[in-house]
N, C-alpha and C. Protein backbone atom coordinates (compact mmCIF):
# COMPACT_ATOMS: atom_id res chain seq x y z
N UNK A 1 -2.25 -3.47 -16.91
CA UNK A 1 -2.42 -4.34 -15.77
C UNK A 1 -3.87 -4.28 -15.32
N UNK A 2 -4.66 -5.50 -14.86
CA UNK A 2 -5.86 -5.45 -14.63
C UNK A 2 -5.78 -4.64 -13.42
N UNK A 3 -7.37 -4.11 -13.02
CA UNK A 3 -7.26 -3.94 -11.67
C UNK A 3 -7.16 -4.81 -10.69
N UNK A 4 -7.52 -5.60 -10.17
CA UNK A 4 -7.84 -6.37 -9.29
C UNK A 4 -5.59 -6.64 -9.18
N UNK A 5 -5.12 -6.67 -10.25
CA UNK A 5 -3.45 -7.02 -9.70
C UNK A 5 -3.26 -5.48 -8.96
N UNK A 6 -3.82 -4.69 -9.55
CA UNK A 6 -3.25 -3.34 -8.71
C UNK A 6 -3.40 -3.07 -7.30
N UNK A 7 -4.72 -3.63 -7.33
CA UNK A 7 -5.36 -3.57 -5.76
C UNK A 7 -4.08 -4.25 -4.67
N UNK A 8 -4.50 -6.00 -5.54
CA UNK A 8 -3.60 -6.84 -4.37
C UNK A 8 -2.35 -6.32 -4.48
N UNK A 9 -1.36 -6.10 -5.11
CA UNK A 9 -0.20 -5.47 -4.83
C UNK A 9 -0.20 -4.11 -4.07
N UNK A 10 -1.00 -3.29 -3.96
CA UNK A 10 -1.15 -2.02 -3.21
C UNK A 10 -1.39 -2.77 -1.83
N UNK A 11 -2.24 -3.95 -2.30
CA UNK A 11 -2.65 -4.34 -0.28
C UNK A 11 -1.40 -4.73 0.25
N UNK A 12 -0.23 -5.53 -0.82
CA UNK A 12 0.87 -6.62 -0.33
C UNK A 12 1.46 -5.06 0.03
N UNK A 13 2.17 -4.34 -0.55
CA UNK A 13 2.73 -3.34 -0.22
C UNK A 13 2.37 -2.57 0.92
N UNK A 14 1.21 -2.12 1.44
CA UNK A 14 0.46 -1.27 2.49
C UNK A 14 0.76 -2.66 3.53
N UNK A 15 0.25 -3.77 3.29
CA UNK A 15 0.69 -4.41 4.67
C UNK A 15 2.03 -4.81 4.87
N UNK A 16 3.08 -4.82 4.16
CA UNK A 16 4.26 -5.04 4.37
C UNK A 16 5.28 -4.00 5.10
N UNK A 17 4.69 -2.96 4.36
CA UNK A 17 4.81 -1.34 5.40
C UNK A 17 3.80 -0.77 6.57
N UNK A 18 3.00 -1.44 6.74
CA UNK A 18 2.25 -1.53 7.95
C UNK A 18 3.31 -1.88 9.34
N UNK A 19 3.35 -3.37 8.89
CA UNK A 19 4.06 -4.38 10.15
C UNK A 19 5.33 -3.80 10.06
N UNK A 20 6.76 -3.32 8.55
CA UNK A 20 7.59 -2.68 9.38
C UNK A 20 7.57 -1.67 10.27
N UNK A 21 6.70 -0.71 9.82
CA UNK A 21 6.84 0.69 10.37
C UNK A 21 6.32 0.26 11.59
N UNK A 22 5.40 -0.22 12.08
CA UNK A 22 4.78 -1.04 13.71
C UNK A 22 6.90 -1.62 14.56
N UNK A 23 6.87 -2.27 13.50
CA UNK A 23 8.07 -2.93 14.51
C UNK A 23 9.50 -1.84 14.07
N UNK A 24 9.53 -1.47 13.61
CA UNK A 24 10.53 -0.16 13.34
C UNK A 24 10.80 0.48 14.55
N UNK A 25 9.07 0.87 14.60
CA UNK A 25 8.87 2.02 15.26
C UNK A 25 10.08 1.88 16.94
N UNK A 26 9.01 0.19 17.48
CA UNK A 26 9.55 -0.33 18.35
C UNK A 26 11.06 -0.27 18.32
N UNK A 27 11.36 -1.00 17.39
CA UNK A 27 13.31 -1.58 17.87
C UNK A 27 14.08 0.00 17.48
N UNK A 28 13.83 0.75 17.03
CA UNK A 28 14.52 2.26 16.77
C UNK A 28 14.05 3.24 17.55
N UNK A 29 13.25 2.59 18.66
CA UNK A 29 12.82 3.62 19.60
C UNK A 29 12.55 5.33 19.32
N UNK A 30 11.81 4.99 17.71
CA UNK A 30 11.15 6.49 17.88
C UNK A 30 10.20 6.70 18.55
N UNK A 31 9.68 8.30 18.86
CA UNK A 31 9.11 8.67 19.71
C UNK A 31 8.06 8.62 19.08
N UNK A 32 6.92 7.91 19.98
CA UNK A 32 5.32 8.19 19.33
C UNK A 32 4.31 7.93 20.56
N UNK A 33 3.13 7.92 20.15
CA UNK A 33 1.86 8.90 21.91
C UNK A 33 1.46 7.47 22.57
N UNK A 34 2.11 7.83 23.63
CA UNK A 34 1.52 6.62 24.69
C UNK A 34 0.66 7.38 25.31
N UNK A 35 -0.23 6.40 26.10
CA UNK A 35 -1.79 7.03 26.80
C UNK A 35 -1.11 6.50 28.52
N UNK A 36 -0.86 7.51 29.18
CA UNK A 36 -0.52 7.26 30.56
C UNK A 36 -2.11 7.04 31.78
N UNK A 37 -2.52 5.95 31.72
CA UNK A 37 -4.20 5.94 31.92
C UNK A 37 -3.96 6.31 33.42
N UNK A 38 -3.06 6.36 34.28
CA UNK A 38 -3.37 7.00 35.56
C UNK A 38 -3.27 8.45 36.09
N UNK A 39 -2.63 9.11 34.89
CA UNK A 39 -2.57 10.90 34.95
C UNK A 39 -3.41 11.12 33.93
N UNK A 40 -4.38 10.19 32.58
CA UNK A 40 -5.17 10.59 31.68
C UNK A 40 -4.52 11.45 30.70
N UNK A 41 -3.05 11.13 30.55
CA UNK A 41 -2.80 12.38 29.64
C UNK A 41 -1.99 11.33 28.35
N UNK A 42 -1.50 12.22 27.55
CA UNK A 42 -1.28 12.01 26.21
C UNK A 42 0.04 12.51 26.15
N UNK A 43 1.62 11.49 25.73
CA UNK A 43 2.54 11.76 26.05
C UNK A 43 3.25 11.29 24.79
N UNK A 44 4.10 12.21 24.16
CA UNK A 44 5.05 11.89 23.27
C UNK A 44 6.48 11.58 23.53
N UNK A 45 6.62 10.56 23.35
CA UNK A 45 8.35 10.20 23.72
C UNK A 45 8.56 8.84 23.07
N UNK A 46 9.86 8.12 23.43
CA UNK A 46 10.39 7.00 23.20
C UNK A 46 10.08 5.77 23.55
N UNK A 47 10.61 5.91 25.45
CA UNK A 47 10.06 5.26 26.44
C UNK A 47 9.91 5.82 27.63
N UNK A 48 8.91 5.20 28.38
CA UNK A 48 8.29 5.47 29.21
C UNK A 48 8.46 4.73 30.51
N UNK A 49 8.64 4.71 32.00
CA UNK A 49 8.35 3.66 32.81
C UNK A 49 6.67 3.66 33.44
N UNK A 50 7.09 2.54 34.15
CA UNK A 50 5.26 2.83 34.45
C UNK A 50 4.36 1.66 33.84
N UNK A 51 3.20 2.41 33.90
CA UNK A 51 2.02 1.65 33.04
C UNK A 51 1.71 2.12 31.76
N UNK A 52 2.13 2.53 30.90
CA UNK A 52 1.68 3.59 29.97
C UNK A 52 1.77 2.57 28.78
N UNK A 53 0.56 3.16 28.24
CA UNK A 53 0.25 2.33 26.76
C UNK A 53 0.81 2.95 25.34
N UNK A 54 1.52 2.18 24.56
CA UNK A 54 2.22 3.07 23.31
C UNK A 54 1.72 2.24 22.41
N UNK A 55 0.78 1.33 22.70
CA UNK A 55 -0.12 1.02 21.28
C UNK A 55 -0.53 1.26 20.06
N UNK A 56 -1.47 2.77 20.60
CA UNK A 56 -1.83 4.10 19.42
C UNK A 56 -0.83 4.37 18.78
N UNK A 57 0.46 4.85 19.46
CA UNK A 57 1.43 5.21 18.72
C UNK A 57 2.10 4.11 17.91
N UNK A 58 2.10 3.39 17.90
CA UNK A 58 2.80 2.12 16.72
C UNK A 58 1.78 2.18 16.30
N UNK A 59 0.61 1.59 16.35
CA UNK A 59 -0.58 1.72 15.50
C UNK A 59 -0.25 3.03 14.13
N UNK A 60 -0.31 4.24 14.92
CA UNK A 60 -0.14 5.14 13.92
C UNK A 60 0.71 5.18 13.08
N UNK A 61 1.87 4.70 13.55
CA UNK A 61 3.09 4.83 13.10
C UNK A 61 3.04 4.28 11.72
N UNK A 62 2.86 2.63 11.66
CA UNK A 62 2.49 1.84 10.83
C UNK A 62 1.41 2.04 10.19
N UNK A 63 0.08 2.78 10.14
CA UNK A 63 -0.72 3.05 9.30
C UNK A 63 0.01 4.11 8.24
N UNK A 64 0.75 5.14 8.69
CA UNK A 64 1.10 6.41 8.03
C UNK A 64 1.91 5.48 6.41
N UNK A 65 2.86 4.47 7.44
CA UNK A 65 3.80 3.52 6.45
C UNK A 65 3.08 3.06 5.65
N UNK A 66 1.59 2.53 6.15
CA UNK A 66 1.23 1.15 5.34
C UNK A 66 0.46 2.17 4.15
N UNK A 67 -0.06 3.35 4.28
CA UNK A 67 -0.94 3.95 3.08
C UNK A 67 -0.03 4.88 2.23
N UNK A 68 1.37 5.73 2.88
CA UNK A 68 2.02 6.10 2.02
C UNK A 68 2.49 4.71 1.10
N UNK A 69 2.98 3.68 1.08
CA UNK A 69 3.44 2.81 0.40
C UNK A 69 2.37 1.96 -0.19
N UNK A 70 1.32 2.07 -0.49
CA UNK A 70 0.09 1.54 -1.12
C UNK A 70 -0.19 2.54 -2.07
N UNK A 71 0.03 3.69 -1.44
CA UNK A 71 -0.18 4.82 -2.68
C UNK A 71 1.18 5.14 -3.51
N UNK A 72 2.38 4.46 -3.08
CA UNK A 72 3.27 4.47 -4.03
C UNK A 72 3.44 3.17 -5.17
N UNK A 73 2.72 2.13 -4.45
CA UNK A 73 2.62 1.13 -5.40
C UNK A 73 1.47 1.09 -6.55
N UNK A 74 0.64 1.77 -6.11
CA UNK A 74 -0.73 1.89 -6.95
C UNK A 74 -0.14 3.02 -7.65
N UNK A 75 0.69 3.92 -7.44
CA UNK A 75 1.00 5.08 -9.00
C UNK A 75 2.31 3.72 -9.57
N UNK A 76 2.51 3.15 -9.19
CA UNK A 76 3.76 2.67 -10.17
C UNK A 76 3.14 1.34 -10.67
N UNK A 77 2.51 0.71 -9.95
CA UNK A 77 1.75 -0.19 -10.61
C UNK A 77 1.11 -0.12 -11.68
N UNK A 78 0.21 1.50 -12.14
CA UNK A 78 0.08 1.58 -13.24
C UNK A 78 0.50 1.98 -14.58
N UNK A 79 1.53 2.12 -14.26
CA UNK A 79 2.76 2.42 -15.19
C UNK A 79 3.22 0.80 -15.91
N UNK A 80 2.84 -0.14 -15.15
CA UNK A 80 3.64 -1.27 -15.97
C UNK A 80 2.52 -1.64 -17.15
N UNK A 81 3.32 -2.10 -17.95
CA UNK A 81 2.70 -2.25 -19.15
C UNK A 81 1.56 -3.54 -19.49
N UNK A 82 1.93 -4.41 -18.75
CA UNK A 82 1.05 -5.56 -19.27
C UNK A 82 0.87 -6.46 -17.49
N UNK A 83 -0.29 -7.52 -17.70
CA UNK A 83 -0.93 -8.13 -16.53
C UNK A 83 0.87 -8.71 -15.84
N UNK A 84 1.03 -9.15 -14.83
CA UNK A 84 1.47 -9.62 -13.73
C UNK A 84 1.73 -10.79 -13.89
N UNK A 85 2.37 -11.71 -13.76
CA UNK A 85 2.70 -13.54 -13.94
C UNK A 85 2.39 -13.80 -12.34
N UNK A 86 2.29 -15.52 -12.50
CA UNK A 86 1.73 -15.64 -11.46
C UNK A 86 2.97 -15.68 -10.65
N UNK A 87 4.00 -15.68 -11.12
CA UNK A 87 5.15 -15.67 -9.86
C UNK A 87 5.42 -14.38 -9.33
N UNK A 88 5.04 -13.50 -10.43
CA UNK A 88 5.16 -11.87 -9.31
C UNK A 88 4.31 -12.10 -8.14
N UNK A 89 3.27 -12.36 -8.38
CA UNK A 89 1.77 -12.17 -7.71
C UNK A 89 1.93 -13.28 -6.27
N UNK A 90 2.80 -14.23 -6.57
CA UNK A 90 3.06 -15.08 -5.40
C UNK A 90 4.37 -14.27 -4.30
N UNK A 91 5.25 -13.72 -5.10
CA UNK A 91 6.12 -12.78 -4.73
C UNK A 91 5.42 -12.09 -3.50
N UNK A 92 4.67 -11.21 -4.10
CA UNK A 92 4.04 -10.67 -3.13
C UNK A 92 3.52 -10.74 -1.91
N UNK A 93 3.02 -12.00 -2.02
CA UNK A 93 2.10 -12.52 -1.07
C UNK A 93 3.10 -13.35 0.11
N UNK A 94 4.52 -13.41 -1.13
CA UNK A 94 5.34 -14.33 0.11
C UNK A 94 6.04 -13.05 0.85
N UNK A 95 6.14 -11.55 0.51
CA UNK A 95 7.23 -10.48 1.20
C UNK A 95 5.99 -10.13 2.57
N UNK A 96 4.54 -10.16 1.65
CA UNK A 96 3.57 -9.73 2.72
C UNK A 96 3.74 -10.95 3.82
N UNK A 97 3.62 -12.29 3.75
CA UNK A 97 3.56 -13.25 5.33
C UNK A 97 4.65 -12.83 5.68
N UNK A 98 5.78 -13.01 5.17
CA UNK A 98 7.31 -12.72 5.74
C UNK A 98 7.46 -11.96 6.72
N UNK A 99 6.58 -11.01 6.26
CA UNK A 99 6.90 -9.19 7.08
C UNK A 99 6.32 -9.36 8.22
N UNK A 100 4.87 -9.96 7.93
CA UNK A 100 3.92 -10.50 9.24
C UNK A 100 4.57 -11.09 10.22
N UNK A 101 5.50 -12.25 9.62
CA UNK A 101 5.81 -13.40 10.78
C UNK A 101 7.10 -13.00 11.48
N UNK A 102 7.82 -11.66 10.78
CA UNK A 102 8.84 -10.98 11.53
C UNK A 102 8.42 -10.36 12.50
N UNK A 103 7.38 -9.80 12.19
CA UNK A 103 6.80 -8.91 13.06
C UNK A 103 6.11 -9.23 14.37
N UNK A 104 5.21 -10.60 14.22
CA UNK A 104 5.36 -11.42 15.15
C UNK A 104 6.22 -12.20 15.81
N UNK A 105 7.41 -12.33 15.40
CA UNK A 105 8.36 -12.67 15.91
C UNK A 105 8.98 -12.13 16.84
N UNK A 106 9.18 -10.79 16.36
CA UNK A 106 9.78 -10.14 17.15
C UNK A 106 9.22 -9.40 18.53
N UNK A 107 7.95 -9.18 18.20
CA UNK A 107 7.17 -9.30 19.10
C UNK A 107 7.08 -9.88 20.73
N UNK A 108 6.97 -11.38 19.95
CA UNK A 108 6.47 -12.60 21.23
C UNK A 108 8.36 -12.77 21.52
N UNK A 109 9.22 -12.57 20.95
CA UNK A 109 10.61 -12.04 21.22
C UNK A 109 10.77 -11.64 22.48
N UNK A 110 10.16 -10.29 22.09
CA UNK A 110 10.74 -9.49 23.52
C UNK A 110 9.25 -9.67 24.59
N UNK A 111 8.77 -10.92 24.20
CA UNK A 111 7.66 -10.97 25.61
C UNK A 111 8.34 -11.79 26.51
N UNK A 112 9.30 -12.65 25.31
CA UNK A 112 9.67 -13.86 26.36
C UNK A 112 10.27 -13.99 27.86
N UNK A 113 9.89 -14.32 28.72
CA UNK A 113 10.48 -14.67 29.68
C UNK A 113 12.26 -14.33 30.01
């Protein structure tokens, strides 16, 4: 497989596990570090009332997802034997928007009114 297919499939994969593990994090209410900016402190939990920001913590959450699963696609990616067709390669690119537009979805979801 050339490089350049290894790459983009490591990226489709790392961002597809990015945005779940981000919205995972959210709807399964695991615990991860909100920044409580009026006591300045650094708080691990689920949820919180208040003003408290849990940004960082989905942030993190979803990075941990998006590079363990980039580094599992890039060792198995090179294991396959020959270049990629262009319908894998579109594959990809359609699980990566998918994941995005769930993720925004669900999102502007729970902003709504």
């Amino acid at each position: 497989m050339p490089r350049w297919q290894r790459v983009y499939l490591s990226a489709c994969a790392g961002i597809v596990a990015y945005t779940l593990g981000y919205t995972v994090t959210d709807y399964a209410r695991l615990p991860h570090l909100y920044y409580v900016q009026l006591e300045r402190r650094w708080v691990l939990a689920d949820r919180l009332s208040g003003l408290p920001s849990g940004y960082l913590g989905l942030w993190l959450w979803g990075a941990v997802a998006g590079v363990a699963f980039a580094a599992i696609a890039w060792g198995v990616s090179g294991r396959l034997p020959g270049p990629i067709g262009r319908r894998g390669l579109g594959l990809g690119l359609a699980w990566t928007m998918t994941s995005f537009l769930l993720c925004v979805g669900y999102f502007a979801w729970n902003n709504w009114p």
